[in-house]
N, C-alpha and C. Protein backbone atom coordinates (compact mmCIF):
# COMPACT_ATOMS: atom_id res chain seq x y z
N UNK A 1 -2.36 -1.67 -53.60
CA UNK A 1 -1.16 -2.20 -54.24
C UNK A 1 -1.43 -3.65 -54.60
N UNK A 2 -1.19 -4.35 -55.87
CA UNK A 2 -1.11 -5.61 -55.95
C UNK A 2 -0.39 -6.45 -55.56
N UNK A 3 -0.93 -7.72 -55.85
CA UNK A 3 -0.44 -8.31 -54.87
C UNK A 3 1.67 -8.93 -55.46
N UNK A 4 1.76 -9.08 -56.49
CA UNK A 4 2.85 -8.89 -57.30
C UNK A 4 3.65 -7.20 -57.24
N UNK A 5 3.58 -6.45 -57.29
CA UNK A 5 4.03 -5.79 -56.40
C UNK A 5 4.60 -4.98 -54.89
N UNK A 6 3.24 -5.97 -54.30
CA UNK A 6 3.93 -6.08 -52.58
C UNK A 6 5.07 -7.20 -52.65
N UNK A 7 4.67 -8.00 -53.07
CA UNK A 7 6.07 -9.21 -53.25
C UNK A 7 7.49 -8.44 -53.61
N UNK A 8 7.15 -7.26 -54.64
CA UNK A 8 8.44 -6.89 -55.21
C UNK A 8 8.75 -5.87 -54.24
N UNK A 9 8.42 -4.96 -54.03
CA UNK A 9 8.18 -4.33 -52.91
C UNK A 9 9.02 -4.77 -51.45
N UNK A 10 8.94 -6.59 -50.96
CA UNK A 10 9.30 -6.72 -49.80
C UNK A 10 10.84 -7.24 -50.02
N UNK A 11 10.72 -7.41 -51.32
CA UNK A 11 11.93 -7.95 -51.56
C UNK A 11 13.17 -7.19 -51.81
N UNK A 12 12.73 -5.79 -51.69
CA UNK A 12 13.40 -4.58 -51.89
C UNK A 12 14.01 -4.29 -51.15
N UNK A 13 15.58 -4.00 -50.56
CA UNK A 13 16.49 -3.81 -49.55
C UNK A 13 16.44 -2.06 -49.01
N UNK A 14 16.23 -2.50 -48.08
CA UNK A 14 16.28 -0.95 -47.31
C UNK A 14 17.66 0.27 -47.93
N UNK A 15 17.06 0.95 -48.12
CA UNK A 15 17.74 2.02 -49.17
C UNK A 15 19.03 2.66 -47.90
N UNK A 16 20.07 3.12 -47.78
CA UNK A 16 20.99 3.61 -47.18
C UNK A 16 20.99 5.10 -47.53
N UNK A 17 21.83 6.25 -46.97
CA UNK A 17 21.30 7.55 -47.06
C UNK A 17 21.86 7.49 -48.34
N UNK A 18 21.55 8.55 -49.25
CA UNK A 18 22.52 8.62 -50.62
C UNK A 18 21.84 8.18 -51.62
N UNK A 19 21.30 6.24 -51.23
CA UNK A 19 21.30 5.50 -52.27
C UNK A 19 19.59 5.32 -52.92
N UNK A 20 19.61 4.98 -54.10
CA UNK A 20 18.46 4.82 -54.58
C UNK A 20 17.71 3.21 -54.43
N UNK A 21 16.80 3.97 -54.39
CA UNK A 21 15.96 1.97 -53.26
C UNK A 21 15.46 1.13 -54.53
N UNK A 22 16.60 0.07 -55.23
CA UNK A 22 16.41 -0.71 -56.10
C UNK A 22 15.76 -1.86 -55.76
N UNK A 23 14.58 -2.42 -56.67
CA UNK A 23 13.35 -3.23 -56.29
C UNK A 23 14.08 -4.17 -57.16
N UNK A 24 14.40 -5.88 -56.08
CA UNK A 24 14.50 -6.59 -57.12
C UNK A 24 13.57 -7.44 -56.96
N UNK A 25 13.73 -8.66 -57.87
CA UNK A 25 12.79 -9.74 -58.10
C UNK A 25 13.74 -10.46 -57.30
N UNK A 26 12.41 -11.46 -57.42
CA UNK A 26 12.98 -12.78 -56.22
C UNK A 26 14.14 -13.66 -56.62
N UNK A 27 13.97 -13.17 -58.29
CA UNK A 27 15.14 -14.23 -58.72
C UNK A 27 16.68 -13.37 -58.73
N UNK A 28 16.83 -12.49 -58.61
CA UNK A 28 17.57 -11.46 -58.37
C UNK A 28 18.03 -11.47 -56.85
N UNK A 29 16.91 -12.00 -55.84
CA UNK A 29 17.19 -12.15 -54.24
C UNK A 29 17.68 -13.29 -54.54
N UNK A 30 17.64 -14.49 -54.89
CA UNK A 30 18.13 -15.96 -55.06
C UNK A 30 19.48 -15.99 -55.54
N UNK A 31 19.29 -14.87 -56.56
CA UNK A 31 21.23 -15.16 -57.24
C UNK A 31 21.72 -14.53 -56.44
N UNK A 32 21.50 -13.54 -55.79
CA UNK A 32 22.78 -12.56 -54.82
C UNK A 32 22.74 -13.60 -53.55
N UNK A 33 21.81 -14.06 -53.41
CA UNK A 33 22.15 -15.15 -52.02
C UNK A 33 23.16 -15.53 -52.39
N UNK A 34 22.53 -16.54 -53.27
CA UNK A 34 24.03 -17.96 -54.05
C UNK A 34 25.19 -17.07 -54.33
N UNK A 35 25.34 -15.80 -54.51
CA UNK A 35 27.04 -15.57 -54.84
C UNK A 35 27.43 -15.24 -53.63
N UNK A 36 26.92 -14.75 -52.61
CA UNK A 36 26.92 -14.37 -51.68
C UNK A 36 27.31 -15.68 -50.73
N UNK A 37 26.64 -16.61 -51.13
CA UNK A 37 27.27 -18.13 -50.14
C UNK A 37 28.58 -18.59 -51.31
N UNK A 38 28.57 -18.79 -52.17
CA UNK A 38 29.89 -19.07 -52.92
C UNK A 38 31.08 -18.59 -52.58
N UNK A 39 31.07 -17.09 -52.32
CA UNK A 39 32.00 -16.03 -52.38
C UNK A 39 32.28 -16.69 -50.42
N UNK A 40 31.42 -16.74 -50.07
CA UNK A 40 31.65 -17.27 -48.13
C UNK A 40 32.13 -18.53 -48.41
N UNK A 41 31.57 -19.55 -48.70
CA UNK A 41 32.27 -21.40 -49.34
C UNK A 41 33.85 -20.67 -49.34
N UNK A 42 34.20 -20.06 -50.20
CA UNK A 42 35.42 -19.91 -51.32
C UNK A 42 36.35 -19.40 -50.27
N UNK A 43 36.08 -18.57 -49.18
CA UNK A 43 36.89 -17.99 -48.29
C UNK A 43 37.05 -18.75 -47.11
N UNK A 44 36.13 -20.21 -46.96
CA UNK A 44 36.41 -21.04 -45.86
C UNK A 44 36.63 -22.00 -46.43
N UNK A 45 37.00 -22.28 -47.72
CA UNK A 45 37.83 -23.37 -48.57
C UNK A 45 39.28 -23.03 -48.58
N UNK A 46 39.17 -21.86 -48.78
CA UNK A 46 40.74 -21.18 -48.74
C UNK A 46 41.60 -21.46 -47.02
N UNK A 47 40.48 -20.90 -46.21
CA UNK A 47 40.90 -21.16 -44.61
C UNK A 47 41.55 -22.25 -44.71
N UNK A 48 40.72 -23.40 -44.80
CA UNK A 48 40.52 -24.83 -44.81
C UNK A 48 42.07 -24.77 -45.42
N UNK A 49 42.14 -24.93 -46.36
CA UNK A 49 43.57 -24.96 -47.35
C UNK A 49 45.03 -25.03 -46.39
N UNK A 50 45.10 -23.41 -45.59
CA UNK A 50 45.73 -23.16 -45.05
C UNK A 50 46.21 -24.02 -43.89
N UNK A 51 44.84 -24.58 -42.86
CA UNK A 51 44.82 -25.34 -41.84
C UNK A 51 45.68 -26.99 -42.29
N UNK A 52 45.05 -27.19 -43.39
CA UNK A 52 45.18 -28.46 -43.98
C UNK A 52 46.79 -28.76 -44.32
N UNK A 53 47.26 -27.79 -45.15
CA UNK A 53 49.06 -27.27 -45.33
C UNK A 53 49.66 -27.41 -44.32
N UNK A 54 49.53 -26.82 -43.14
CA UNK A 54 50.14 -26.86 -41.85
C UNK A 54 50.03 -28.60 -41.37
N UNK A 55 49.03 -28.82 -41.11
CA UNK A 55 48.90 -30.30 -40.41
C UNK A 55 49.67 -31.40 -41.79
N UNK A 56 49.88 -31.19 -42.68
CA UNK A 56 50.77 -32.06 -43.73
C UNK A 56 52.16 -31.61 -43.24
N UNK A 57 52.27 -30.23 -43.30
CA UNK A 57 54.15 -29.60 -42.84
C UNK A 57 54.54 -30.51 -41.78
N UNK A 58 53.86 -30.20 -40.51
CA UNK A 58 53.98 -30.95 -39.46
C UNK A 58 54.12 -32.73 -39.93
N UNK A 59 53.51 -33.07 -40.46
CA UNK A 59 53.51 -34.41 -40.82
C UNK A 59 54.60 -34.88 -40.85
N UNK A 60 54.94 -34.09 -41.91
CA UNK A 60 56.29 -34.22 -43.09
C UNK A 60 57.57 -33.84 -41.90
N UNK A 61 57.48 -33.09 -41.26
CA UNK A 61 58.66 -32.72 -40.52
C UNK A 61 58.74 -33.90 -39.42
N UNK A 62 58.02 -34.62 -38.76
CA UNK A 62 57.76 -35.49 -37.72
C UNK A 62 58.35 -36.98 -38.44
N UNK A 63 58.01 -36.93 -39.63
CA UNK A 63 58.60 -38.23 -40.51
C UNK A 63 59.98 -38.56 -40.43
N UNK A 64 60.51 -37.16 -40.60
CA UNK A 64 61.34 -36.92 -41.01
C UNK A 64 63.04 -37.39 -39.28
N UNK A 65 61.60 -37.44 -38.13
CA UNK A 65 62.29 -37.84 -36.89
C UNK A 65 62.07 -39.40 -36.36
N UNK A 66 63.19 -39.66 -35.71
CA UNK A 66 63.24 -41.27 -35.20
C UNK A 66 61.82 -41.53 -34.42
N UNK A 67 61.44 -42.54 -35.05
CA UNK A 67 59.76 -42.79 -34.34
C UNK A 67 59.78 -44.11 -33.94
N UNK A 68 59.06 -44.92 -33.28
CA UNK A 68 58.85 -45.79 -32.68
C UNK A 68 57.55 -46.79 -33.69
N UNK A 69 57.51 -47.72 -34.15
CA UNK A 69 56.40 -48.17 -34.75
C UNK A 69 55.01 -47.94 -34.62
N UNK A 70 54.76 -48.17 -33.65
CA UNK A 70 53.75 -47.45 -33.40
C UNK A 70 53.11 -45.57 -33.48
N UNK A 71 54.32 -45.32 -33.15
CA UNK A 71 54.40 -43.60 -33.57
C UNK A 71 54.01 -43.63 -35.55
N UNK A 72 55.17 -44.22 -35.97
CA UNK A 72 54.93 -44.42 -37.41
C UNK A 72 53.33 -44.64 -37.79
N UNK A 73 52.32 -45.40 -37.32
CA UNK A 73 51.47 -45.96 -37.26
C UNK A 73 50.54 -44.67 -37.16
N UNK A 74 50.76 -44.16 -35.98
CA UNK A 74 49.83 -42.67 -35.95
C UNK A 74 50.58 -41.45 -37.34
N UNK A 75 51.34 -41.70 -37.43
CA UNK A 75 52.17 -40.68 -38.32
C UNK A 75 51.29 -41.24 -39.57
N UNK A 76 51.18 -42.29 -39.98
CA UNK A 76 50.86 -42.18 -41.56
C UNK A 76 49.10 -42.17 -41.50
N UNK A 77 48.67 -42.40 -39.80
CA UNK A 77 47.13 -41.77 -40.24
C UNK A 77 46.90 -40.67 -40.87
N UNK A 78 47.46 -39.06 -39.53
CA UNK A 78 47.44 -38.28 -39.73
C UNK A 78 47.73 -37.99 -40.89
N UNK A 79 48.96 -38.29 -41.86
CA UNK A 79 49.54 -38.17 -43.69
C UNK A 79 48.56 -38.22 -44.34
N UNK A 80 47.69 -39.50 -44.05
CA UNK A 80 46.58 -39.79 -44.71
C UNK A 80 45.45 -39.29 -45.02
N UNK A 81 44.75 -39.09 -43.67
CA UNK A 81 43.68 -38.02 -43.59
C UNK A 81 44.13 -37.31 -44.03
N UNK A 82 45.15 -36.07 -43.92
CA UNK A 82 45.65 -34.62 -44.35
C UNK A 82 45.32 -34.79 -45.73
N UNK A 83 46.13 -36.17 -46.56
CA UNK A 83 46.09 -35.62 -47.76
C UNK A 83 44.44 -35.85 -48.59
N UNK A 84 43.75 -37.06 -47.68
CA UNK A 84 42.30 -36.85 -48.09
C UNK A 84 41.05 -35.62 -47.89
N UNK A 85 42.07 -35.23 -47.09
CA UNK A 85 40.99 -33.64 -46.95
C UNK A 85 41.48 -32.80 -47.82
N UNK A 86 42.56 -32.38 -48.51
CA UNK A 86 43.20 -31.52 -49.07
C UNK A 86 42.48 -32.03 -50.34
N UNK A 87 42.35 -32.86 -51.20
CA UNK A 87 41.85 -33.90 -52.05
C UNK A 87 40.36 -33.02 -52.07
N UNK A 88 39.65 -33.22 -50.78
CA UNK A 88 38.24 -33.15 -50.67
C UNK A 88 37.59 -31.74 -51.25
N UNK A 89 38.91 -30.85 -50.40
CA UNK A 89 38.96 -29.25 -50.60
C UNK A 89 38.79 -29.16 -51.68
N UNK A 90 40.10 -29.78 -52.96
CA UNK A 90 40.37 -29.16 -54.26
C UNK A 90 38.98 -29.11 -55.04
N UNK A 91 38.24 -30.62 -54.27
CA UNK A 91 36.82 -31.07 -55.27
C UNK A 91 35.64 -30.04 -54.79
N UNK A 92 35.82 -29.46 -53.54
CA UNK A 92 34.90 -28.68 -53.31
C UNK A 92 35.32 -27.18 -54.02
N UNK A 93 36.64 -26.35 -53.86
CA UNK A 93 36.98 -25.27 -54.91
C UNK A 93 36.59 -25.96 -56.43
N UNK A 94 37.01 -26.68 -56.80
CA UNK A 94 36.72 -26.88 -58.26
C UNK A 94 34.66 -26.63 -58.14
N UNK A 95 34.16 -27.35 -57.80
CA UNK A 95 32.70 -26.95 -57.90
C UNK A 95 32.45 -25.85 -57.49
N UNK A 96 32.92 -25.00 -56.60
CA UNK A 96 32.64 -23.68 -56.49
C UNK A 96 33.18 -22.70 -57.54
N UNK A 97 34.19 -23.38 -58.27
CA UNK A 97 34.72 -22.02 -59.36
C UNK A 97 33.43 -21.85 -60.58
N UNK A 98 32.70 -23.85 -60.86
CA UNK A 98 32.26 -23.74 -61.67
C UNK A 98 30.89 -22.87 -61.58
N UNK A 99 30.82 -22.32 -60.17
CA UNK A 99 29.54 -21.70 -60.26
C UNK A 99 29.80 -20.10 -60.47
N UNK A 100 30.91 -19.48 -60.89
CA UNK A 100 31.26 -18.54 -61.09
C UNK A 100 30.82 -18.17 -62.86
């Protein structure tokens, strides 16, 4: 066997009962990685999203109670950070859509 064909050959995914054992190229192993990590990014950007929403709600509802200056003080960190991560998220979904 050559040697360009053992390459294609290893790169070939173990066939399942049923299925026919499709040989890809390496560049074919490289793109299904990358959608394969995009499509994972995109579902722990989304997580992220969720986590991030909550710790702003909370924010917002805590504001919204008699605080002590110093309380205020921790209150508009937390606001802060929240809304710089939420910020961070959108810039990381936006580069992940563009790889779609």
């Amino acid at each position: 066997m050559s040697f360009a064909r053992l390459a294609l050959a290893e790169c070939a995914p173990s066939a399942a009962a049923g299925e026919k054992n499709v040989v890809r190229t390496p560049t074919e192993e490289i793109k299904k990685l990358q959608d394969e990590t995009v499509t994972k990014l995109r579902s722990l950007s989304h997580d992220l999203s969720n986590y991030i929403e909550t710790i702003m709600q909370a924010s917002y509802l805590l504001a919204q109670a008699k605080l002590d200056d110093n309380n205020k003080k921790w209150l508009e960190l937390i606001d802060k950070a929240s809304q710089d991560a939420a910020r961070i998220n959108r810039e990381i979904r936006e580069i992940l859509r563009s790889q779609s």
